[in-house]
C-alpha atoms as a PDB file:
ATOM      1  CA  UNK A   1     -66.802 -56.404 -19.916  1.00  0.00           C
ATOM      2  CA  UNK A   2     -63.610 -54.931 -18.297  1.00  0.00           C
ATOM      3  CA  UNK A   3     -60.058 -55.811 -18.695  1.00  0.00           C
ATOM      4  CA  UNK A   4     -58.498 -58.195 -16.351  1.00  0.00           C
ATOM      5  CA  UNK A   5     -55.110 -59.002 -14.883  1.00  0.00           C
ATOM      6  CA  UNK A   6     -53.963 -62.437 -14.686  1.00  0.00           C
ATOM      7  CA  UNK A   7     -53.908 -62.729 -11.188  1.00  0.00           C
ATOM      8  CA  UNK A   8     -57.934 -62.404 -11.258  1.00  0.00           C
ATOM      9  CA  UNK A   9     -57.840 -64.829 -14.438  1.00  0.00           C
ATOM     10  CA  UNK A  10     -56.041 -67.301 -12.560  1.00  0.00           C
ATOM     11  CA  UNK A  11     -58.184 -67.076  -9.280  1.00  0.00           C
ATOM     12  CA  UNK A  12     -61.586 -67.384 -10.973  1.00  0.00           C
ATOM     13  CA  UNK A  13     -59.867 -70.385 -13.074  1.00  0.00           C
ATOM     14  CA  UNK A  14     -58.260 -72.165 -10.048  1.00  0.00           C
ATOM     15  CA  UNK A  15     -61.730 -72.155  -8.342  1.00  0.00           C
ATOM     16  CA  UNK A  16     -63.249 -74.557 -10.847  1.00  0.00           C
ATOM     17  CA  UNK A  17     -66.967 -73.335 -10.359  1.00  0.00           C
ATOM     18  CA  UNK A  18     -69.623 -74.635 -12.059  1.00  0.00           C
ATOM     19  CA  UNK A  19     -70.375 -71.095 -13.656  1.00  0.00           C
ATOM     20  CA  UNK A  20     -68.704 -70.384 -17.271  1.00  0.00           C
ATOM     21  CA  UNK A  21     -65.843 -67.775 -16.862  1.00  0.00           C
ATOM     22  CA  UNK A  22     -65.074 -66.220 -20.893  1.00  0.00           C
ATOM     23  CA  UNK A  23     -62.053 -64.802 -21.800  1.00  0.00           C
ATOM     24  CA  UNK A  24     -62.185 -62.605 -24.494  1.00  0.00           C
ATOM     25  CA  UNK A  25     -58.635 -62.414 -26.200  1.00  0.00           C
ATOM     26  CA  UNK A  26     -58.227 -59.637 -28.006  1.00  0.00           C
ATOM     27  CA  UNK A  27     -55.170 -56.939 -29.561  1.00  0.00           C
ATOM     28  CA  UNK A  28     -56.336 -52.991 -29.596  1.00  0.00           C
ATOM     29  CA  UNK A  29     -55.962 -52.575 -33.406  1.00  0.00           C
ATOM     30  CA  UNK A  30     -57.218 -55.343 -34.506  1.00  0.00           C
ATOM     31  CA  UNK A  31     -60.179 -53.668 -36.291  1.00  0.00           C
ATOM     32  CA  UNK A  32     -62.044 -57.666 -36.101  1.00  0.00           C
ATOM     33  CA  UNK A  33     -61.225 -57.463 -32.297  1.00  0.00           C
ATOM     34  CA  UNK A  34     -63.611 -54.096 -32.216  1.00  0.00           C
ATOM     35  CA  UNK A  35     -66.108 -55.937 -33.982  1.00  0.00           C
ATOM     36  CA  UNK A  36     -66.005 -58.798 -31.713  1.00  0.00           C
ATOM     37  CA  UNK A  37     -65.788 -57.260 -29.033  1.00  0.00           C
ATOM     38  CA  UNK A  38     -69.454 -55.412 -29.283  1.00  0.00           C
ATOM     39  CA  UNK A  39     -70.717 -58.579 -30.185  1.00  0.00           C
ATOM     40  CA  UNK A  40     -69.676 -59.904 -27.040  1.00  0.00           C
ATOM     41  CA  UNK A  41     -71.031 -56.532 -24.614  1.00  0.00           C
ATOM     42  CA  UNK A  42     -74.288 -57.874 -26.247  1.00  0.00           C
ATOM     43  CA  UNK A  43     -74.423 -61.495 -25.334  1.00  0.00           C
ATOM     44  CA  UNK A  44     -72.742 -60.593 -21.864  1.00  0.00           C
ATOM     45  CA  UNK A  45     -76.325 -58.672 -21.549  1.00  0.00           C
ATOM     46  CA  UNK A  46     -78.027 -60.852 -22.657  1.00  0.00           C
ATOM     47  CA  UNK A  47     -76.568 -64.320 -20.406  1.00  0.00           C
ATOM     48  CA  UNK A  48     -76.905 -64.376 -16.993  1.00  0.00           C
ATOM     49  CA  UNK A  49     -75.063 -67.166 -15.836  1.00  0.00           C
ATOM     50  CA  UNK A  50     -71.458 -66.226 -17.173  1.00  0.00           C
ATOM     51  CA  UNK A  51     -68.374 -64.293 -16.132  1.00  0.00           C
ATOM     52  CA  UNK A  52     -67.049 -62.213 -18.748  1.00  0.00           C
ATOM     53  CA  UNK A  53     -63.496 -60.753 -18.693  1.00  0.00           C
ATOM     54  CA  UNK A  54     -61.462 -59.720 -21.603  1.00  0.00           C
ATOM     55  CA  UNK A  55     -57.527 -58.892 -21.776  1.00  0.00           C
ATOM     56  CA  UNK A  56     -54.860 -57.108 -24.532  1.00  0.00           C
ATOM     57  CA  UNK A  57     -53.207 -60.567 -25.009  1.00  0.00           C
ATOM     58  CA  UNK A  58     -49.869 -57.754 -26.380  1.00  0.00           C
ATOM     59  CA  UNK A  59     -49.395 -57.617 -22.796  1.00  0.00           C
ATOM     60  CA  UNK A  60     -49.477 -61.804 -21.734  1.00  0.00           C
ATOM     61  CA  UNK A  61     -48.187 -63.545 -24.656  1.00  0.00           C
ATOM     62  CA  UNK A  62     -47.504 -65.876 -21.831  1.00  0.00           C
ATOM     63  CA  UNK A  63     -51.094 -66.928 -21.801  1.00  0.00           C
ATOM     64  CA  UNK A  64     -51.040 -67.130 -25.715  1.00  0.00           C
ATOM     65  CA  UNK A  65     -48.879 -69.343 -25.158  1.00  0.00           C
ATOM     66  CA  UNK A  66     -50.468 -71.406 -22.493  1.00  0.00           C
ATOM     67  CA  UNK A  67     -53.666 -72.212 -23.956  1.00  0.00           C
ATOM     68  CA  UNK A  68     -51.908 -72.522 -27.577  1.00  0.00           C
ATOM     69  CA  UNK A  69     -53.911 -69.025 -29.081  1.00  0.00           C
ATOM     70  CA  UNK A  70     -53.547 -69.046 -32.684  1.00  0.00           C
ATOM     71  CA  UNK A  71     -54.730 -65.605 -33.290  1.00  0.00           C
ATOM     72  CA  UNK A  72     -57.215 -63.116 -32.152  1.00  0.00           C
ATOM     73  CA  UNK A  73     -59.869 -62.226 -31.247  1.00  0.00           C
ATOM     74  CA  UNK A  74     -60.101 -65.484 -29.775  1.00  0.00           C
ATOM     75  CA  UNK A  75     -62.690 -66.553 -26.548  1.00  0.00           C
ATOM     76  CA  UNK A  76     -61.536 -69.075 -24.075  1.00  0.00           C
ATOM     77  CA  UNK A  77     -64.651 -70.668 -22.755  1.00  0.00           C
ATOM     78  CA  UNK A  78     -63.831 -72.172 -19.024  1.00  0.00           C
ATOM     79  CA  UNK A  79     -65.978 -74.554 -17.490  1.00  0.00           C
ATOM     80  CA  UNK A  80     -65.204 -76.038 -13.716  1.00  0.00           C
ATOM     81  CA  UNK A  81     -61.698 -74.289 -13.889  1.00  0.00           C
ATOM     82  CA  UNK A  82     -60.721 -76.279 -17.283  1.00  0.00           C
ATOM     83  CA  UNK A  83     -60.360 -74.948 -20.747  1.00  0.00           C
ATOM     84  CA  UNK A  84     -63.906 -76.635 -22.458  1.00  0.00           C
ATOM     85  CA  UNK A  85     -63.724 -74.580 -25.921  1.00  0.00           C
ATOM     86  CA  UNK A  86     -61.940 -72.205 -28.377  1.00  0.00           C
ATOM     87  CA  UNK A  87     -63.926 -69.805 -30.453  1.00  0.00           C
ATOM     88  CA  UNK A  88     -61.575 -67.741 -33.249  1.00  0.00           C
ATOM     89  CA  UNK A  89     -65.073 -67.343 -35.387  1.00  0.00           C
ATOM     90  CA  UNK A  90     -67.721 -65.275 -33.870  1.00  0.00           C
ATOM     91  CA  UNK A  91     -69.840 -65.027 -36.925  1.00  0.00           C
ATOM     92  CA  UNK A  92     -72.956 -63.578 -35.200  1.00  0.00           C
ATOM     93  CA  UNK A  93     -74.448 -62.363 -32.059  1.00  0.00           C
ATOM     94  CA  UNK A  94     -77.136 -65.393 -32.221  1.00  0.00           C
ATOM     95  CA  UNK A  95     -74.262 -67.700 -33.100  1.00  0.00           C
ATOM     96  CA  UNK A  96     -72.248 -66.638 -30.096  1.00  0.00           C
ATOM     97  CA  UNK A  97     -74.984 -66.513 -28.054  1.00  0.00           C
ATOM     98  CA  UNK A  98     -76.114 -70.543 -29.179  1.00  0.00           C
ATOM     99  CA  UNK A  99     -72.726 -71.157 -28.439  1.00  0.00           C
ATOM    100  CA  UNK A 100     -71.916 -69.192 -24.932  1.00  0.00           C
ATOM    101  CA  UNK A 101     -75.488 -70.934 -23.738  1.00  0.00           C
ATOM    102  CA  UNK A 102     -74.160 -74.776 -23.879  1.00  0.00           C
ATOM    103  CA  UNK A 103     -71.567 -73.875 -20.946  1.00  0.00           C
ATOM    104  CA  UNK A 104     -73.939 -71.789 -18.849  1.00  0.00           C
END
């Protein structure tokens, strides 16, 4: 999973495939972030019909602020270019895979 810009968020957005795009949400010392974050280089393996990207939301609070993120980490599931889901609580890597697997 690599680190975005915004440009590239808004282009895959804006093109409203069928295809799930994640955003993974996430601060650098946020020690839950880490966690989260090698949940989610598993389940990236492990789905095949997803785009993954992740981004340091200290550098686009404007996009906090866009899709109303409460805290992080925080995974913006995307489904035919609209917002579909939220996910602050990643619990597992089963969990987040059961939930990753209704959008793709």
């Amino acid at each position: 999973m690599n680190n975005w810009t915004i440009e590239q968020i808004n282009s895959v957005i804006s093109e409203e495939k069928e295809q799930a795009f994640l955003l993974y949400l996430y601060t650098p010392l946020c020690g839950t972030c880490q966690v989260a974050s090698k949940m989610l280089t598993v389940v990236e393996a492990m789905v095949k019909n997803g785009v993954f990207a992740k981004m340091d939301l200290n550098y686009y609070p404007a996009l906090a602020e866009k899709y109303e993120v409460e805290s992080v980490p925080c995974l913006l599931i995307f489904k035919g270019g609209n917002l579909a889901e939220k996910k602050y609580a990643f619990h597992s890597v089963p969990y987040l895979l059961e939930e990753i697997q209704k959008y793709t």
